[in-house]
Protein backbone atom coordinates (compact mmCIF):
# COMPACT_ATOMS: atom_id res chain seq x y z
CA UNK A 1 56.86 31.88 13.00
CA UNK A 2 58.36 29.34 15.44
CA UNK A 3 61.57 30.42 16.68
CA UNK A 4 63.85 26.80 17.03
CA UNK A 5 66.03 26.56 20.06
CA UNK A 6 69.83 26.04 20.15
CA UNK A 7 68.99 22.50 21.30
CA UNK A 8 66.17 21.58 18.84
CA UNK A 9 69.17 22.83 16.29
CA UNK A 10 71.58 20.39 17.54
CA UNK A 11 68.62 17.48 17.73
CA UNK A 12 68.35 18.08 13.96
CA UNK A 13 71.78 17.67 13.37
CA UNK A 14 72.09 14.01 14.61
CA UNK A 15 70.38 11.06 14.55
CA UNK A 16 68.74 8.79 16.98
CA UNK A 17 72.04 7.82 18.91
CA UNK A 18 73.56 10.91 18.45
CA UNK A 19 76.02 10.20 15.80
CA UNK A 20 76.20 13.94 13.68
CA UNK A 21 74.74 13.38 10.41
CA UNK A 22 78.05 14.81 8.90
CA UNK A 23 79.99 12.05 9.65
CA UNK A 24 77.70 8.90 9.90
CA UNK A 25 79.03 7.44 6.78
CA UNK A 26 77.20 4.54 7.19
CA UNK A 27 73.79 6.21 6.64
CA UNK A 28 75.70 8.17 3.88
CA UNK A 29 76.64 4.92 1.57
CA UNK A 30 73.44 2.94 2.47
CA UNK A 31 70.42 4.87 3.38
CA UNK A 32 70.30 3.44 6.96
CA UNK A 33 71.71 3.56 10.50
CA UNK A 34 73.93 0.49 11.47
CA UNK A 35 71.77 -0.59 13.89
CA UNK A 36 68.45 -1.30 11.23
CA UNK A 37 70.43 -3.30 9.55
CA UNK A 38 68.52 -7.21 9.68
CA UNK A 39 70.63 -10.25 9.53
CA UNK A 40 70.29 -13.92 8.30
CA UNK A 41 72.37 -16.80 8.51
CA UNK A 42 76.25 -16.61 8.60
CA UNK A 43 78.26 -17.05 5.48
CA UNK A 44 80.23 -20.76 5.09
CA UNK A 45 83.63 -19.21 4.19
CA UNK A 46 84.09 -16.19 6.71
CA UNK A 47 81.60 -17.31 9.38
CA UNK A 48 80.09 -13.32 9.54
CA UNK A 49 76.49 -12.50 9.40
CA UNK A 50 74.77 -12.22 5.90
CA UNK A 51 73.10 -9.10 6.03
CA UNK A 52 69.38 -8.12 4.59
CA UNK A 53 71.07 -7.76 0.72
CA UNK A 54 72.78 -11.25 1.15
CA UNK A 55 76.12 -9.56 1.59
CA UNK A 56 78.87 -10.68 4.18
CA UNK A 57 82.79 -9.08 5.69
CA UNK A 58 84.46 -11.47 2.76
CA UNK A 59 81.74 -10.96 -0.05
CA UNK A 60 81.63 -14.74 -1.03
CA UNK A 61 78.02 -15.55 0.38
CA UNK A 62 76.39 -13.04 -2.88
């Protein structure tokens, strides 16, 4: 049996930019990191990006 290093440990404790899994929240509520998050067009009453599920910052481009 493989014995896993302190450091491999950590590595499996955190994601890709290093955020610890414990507290990416993000990744928590929606399944993915911040940063795979695709974006469309921007929304007519907030100006923000409309994001992959068509939702924006002010919620009126749904």
């Amino acid at each position: 049996m493989k014995m896993m290093t302190q450091s491999h440990r950590k590595k499996k404790q955190q994601d890709d930019q290093g955020v610890p899994l414990e507290i990416d929240t993000h990744y928590q509520l929606y399944g993915k990191h911040a940063w795979e998050i695709e974006y469309g067009d921007r929304c007519p009453t907030c100006n923000k990006r409309i994001d992959e599920f068509g939702f924006c910052a002010c919620g009126s481009a749904q």
